[in-house]
N, C-alpha and C. Protein backbone atom coordinates (compact mmCIF):
# COMPACT_ATOMS: atom_id res chain seq x y z
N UNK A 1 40.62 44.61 30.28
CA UNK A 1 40.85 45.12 28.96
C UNK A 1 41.45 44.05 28.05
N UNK A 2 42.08 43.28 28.34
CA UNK A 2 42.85 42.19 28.14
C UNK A 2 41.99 41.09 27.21
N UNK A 3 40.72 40.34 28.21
CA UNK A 3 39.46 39.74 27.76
C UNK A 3 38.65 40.65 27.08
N UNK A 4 38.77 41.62 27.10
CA UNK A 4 38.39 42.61 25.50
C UNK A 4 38.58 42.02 24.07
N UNK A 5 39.85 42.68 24.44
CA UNK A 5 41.15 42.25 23.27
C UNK A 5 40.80 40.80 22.70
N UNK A 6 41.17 40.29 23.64
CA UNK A 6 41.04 38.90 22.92
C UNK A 6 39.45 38.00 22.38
N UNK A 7 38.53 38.49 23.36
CA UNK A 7 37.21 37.95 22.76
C UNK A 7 36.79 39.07 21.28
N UNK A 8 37.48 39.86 21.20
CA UNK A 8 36.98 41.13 19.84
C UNK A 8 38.22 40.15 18.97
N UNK A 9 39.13 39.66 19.18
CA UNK A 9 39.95 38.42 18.11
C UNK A 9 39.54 37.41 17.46
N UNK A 10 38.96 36.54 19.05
CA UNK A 10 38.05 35.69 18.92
C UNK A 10 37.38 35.78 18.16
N UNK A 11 35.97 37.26 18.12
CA UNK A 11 34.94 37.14 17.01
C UNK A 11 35.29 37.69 15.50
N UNK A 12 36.74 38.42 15.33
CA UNK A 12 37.52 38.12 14.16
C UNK A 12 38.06 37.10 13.55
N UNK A 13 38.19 36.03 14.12
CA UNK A 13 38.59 35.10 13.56
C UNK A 13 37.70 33.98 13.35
N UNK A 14 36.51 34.26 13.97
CA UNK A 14 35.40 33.43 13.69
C UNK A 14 34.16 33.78 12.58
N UNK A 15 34.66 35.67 12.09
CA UNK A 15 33.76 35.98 10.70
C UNK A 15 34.26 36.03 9.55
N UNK A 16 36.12 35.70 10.22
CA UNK A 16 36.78 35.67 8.40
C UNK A 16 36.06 34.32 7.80
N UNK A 17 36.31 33.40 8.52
CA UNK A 17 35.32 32.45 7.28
C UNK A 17 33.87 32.66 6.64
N UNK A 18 33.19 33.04 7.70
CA UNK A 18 31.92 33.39 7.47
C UNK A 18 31.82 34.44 6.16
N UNK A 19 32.91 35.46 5.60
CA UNK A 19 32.97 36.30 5.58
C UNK A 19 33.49 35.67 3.80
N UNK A 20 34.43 34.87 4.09
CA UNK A 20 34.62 33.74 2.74
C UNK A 20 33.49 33.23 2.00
N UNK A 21 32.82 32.67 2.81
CA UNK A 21 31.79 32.04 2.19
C UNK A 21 30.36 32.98 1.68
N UNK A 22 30.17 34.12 2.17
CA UNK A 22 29.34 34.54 1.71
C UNK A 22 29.92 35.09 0.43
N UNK A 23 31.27 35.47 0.07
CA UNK A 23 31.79 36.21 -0.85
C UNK A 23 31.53 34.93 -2.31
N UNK A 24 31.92 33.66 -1.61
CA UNK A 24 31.99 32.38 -2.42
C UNK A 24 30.86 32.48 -3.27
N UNK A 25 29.53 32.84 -1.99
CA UNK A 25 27.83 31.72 -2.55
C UNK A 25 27.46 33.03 -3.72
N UNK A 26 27.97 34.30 -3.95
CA UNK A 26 27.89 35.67 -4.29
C UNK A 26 28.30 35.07 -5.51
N UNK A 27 29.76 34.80 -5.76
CA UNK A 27 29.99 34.21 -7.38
C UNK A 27 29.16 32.53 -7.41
N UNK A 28 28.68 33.05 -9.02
CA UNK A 28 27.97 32.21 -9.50
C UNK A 28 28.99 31.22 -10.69
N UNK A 29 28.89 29.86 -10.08
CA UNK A 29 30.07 29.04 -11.62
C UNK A 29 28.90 28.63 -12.19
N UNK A 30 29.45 28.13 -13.70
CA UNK A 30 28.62 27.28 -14.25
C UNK A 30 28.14 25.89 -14.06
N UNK A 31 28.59 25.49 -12.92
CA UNK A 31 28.31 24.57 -12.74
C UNK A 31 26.75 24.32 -11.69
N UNK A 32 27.18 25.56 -10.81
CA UNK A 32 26.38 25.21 -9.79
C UNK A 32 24.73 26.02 -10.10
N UNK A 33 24.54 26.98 -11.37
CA UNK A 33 23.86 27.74 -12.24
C UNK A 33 22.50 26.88 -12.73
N UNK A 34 22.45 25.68 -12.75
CA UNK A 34 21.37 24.35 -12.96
C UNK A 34 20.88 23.85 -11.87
N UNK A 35 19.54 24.41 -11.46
CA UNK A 35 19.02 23.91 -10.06
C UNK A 35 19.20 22.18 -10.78
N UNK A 36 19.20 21.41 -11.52
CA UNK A 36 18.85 20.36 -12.51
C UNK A 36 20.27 19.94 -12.69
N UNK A 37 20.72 18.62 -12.26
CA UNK A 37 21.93 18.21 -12.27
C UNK A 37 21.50 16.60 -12.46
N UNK A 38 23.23 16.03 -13.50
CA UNK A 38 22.77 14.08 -13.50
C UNK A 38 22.87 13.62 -12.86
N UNK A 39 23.57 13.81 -11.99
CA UNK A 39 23.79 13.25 -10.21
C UNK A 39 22.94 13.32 -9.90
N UNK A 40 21.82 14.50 -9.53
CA UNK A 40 20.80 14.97 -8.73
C UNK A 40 19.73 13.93 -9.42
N UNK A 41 19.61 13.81 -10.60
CA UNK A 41 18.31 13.17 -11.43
C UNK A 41 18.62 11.31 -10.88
N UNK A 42 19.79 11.15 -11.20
CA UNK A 42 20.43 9.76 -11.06
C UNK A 42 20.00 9.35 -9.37
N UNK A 43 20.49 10.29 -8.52
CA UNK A 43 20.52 9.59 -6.72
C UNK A 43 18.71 9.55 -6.95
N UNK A 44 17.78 10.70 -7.31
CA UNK A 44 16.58 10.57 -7.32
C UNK A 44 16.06 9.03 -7.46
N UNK A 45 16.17 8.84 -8.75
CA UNK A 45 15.40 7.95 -9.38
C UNK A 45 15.99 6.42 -8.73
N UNK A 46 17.00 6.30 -8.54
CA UNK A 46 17.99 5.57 -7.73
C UNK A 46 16.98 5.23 -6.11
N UNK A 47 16.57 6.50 -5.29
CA UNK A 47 15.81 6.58 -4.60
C UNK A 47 14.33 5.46 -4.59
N UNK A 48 13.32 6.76 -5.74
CA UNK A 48 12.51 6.34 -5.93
C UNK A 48 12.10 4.71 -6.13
N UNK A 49 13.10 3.92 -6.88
CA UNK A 49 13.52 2.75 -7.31
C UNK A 49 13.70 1.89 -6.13
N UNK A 50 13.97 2.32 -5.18
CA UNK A 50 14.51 1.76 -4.05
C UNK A 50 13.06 1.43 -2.91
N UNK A 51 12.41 2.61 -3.01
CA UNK A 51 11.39 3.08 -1.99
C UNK A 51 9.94 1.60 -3.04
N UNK A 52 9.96 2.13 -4.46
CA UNK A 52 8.66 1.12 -4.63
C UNK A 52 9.49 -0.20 -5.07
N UNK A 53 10.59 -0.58 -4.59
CA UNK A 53 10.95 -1.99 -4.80
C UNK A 53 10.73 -2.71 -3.49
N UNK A 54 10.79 -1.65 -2.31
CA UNK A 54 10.58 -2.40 -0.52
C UNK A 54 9.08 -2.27 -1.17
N UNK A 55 8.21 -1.59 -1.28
CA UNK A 55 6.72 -1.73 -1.51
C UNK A 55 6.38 -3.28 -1.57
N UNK A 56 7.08 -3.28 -2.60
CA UNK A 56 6.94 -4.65 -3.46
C UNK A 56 7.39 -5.79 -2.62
N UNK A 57 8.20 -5.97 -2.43
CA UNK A 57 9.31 -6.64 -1.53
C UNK A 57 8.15 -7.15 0.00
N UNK A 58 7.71 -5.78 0.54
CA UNK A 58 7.30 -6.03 1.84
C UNK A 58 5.28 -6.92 1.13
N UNK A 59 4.88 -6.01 0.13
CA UNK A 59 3.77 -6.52 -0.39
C UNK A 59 4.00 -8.24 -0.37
N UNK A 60 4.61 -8.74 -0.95
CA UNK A 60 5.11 -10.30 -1.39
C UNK A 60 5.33 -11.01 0.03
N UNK A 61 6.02 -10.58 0.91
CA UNK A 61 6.70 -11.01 1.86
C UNK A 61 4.93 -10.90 2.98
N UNK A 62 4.23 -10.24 3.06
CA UNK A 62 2.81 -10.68 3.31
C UNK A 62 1.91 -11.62 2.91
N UNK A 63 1.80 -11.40 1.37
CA UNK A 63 1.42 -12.50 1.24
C UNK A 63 1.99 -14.00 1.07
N UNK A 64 3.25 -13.68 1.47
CA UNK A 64 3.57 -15.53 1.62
C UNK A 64 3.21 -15.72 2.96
N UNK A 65 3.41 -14.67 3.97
CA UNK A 65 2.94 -14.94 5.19
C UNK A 65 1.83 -15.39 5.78
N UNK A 66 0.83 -14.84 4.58
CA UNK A 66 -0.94 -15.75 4.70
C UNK A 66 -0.66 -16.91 5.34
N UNK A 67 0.17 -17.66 4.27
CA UNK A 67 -0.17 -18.68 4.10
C UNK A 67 -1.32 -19.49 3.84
N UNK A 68 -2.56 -19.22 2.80
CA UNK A 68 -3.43 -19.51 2.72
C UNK A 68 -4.77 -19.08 3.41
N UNK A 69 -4.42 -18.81 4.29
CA UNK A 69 -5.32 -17.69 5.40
C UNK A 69 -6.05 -16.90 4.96
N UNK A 70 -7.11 -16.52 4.87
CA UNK A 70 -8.59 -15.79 4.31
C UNK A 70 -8.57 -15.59 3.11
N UNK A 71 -7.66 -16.97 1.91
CA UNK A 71 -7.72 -16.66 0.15
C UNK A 71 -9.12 -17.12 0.69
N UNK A 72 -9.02 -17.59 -1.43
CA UNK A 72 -10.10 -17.98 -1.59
C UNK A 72 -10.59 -19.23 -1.41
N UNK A 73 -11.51 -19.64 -0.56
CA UNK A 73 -11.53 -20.72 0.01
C UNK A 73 -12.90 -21.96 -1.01
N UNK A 74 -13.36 -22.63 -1.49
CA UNK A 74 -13.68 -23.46 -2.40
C UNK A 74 -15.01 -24.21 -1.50
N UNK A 75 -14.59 -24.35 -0.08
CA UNK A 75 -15.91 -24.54 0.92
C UNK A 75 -16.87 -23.63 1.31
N UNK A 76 -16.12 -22.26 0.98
CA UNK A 76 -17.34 -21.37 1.67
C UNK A 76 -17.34 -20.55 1.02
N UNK A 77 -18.44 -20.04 -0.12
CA UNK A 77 -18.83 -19.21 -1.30
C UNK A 77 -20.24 -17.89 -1.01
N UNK A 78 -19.58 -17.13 -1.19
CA UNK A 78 -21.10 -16.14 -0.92
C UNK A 78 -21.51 -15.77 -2.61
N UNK A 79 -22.91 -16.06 -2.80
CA UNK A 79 -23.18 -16.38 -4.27
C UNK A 79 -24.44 -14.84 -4.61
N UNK A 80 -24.87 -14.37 -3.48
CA UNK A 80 -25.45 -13.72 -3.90
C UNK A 80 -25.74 -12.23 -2.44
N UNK A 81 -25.56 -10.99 -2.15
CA UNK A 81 -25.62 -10.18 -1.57
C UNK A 81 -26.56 -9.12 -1.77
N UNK A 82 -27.38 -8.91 -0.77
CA UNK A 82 -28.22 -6.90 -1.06
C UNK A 82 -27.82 -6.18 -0.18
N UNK A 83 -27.90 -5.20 -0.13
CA UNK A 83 -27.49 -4.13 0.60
C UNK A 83 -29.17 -3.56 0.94
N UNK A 84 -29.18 -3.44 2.12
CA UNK A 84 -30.77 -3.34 2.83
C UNK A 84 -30.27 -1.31 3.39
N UNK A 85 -28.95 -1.20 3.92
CA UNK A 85 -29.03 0.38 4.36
C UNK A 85 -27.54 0.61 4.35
N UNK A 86 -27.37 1.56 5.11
CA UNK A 86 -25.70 1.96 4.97
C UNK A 86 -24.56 0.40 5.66
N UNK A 87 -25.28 0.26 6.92
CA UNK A 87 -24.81 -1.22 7.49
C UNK A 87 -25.45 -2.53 7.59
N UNK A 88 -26.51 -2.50 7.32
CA UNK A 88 -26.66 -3.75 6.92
C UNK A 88 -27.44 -4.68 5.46
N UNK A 89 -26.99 -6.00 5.76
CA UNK A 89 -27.32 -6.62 4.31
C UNK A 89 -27.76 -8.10 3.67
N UNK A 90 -28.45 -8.75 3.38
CA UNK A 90 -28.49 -10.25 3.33
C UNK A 90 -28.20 -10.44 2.50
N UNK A 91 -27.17 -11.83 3.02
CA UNK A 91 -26.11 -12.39 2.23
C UNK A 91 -26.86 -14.16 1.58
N UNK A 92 -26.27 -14.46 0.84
CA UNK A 92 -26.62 -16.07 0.46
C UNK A 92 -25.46 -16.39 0.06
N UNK A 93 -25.71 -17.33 0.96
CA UNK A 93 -23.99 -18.12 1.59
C UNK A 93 -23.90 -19.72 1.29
N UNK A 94 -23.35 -20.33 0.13
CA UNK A 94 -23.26 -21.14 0.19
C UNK A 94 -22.11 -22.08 0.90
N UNK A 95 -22.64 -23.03 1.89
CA UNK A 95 -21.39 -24.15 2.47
C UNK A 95 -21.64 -25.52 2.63
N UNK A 96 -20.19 -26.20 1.51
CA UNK A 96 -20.95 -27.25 1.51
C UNK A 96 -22.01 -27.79 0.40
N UNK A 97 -22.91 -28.29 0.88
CA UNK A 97 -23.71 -28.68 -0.38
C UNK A 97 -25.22 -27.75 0.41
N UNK A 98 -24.73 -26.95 1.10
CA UNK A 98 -26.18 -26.47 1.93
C UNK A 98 -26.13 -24.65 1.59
N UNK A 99 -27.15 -24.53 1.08
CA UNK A 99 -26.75 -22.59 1.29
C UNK A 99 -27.93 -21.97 2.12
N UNK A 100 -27.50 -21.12 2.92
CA UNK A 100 -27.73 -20.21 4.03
C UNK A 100 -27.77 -18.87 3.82
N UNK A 101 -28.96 -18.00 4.01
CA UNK A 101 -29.22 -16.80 3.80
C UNK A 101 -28.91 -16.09 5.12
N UNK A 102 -28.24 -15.41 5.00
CA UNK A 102 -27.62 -14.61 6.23
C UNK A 102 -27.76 -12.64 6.38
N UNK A 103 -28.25 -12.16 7.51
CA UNK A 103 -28.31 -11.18 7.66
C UNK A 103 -27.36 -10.49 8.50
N UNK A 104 -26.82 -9.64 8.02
CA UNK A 104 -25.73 -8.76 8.57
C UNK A 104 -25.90 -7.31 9.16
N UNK A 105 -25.49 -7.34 10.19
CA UNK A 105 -25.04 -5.67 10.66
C UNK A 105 -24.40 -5.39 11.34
N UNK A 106 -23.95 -3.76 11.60
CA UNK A 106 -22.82 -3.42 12.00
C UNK A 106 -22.04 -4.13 13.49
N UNK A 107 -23.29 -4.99 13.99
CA UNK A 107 -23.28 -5.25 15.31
C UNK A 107 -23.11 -6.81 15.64
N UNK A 108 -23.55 -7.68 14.69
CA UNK A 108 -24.02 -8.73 14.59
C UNK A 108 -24.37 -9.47 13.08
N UNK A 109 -24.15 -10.84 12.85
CA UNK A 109 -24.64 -11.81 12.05
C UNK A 109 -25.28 -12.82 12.78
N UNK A 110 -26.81 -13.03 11.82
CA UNK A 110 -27.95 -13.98 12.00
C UNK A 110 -27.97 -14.61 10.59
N UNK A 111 -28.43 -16.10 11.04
CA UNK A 111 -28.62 -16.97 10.03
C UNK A 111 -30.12 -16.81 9.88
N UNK A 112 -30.96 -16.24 8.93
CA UNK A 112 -32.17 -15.97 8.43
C UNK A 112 -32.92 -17.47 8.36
N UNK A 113 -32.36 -18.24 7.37
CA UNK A 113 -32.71 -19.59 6.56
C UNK A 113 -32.05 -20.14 5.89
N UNK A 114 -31.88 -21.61 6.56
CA UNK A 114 -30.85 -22.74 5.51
C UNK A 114 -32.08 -23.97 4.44
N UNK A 115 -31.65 -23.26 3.37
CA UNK A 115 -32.29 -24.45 2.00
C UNK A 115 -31.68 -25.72 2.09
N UNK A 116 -32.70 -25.88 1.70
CA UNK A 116 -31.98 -27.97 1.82
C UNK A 116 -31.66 -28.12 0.63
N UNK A 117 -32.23 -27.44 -0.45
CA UNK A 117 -32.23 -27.78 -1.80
C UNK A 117 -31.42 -26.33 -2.21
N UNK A 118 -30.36 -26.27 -3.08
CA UNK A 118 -29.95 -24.92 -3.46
C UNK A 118 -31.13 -24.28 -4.42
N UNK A 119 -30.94 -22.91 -3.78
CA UNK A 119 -31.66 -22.03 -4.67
C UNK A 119 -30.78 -21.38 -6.02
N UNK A 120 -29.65 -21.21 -6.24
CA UNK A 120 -29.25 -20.92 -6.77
C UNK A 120 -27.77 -22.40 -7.49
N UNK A 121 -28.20 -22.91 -8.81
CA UNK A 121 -27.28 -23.87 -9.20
C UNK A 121 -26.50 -23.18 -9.67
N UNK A 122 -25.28 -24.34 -9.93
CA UNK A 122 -23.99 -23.70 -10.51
C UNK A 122 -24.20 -23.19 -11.71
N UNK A 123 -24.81 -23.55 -12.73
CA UNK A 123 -25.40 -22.80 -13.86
C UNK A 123 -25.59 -21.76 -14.10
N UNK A 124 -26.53 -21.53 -13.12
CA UNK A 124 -27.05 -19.79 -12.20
C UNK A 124 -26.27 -18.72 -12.22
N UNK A 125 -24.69 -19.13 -11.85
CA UNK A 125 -23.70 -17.77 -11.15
C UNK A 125 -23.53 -17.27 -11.95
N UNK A 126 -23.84 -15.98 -11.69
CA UNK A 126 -22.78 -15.22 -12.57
C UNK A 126 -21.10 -15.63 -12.90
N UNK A 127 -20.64 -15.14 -14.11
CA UNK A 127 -19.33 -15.82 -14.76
C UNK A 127 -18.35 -15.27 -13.92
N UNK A 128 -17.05 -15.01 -13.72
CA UNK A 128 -15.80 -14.31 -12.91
C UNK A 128 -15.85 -13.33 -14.83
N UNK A 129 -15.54 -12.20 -14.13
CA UNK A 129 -14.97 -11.54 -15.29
C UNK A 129 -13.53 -11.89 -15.65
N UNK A 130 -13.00 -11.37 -17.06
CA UNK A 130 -11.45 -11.81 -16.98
C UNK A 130 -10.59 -11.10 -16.27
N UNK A 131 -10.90 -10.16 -15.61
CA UNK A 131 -9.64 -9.70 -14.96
C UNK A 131 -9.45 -10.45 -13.39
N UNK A 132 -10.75 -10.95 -13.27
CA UNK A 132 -11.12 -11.63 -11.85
C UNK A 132 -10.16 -12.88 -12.19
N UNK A 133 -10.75 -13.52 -13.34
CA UNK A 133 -10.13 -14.64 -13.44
C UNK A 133 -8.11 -14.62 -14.08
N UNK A 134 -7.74 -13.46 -14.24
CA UNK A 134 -6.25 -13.69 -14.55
C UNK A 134 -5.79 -13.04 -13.17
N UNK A 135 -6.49 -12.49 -12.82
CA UNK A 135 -5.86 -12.19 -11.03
C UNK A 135 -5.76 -13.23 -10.21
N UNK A 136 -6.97 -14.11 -10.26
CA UNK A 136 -6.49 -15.63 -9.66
C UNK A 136 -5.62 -16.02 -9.89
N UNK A 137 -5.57 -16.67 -11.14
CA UNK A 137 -4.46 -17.48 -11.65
C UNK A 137 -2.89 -16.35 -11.25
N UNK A 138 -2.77 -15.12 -11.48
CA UNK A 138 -1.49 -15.14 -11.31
C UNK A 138 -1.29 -14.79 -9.43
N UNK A 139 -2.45 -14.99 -8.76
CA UNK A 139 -1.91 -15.19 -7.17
C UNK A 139 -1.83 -16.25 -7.16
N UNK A 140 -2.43 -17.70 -8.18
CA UNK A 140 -2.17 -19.07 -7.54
C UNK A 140 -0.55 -19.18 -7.91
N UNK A 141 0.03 -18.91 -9.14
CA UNK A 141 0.92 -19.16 -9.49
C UNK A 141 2.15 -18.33 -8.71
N UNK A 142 2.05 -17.05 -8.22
CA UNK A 142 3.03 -16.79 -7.19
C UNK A 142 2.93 -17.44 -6.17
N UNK A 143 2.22 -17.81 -5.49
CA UNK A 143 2.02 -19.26 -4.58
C UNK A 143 2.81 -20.38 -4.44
N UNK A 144 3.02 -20.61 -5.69
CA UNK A 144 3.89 -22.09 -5.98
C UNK A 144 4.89 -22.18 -5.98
């Protein structure tokens, strides 16, 4: 009877708080009345700020890691491409002073035919558009 007594204490003294706080969350202040708080807006954006600055941070920190590694390379130019089906396609590949027509698929690359004479002069290419060409320039210049 004893361990009665005292575990029926026990769970009295363990619902007076419980018993507080529901009475508490019941009154409403003005403060707490704004799901929308400057703290709440401030840690957010504080957050957000944080999350696309590693973006950035880890983005940069890759590409210095290239190190030059599959840019754009000045020896080996692909000048002209078709698309023959969903996977495969012939390419014209210039390297060098020699260009090479190349066939591709999902499985494999074959060299079709190497010109001795280019088929296509520098004259020929199509131009870089400008966004092609200020995207270069500002990856050469983070580079440096």
């Amino acid at each position: 009877m004893k361990k009665l007594t005292n575990s029926f204490g026990v769970a009295a003294f363990l619902l007076i708080p419980l018993r507080a706080v529901a009475t508490s969350a019941t009154e409403v202040t003005p403060e707490l009345s704004s799901p929308v708080s400057v703290p709440g807006i401030l840690g957010f954006g504080a957050s957000l700020t944080l999350v696309i600055a590693s973006i950035v941070i880890v983005g940069w920190l890759y590409a210095r890691m290239q190190g030059g590694h599959g840019g754009n390379s000045s020896v080996i130019n692909i000048l002209a491409s078709q698309s023959l089906g969903s996977k495969e396609k012939i390419v014209l590949v210039e390297v060098g002073d020699k260009q090479i027509v190349v066939g591709m698929t999902a499985a494999n690359v074959q060299t079709l035919h190497v010109f001795d004479e280019p088929v296509i002069g520098t004259a020929e290419r199509p131009p870089q558009s400008a966004f092609a060409e200020r995207l270069l320039a500002a990856v050469k210049g983070a580079r440096k």
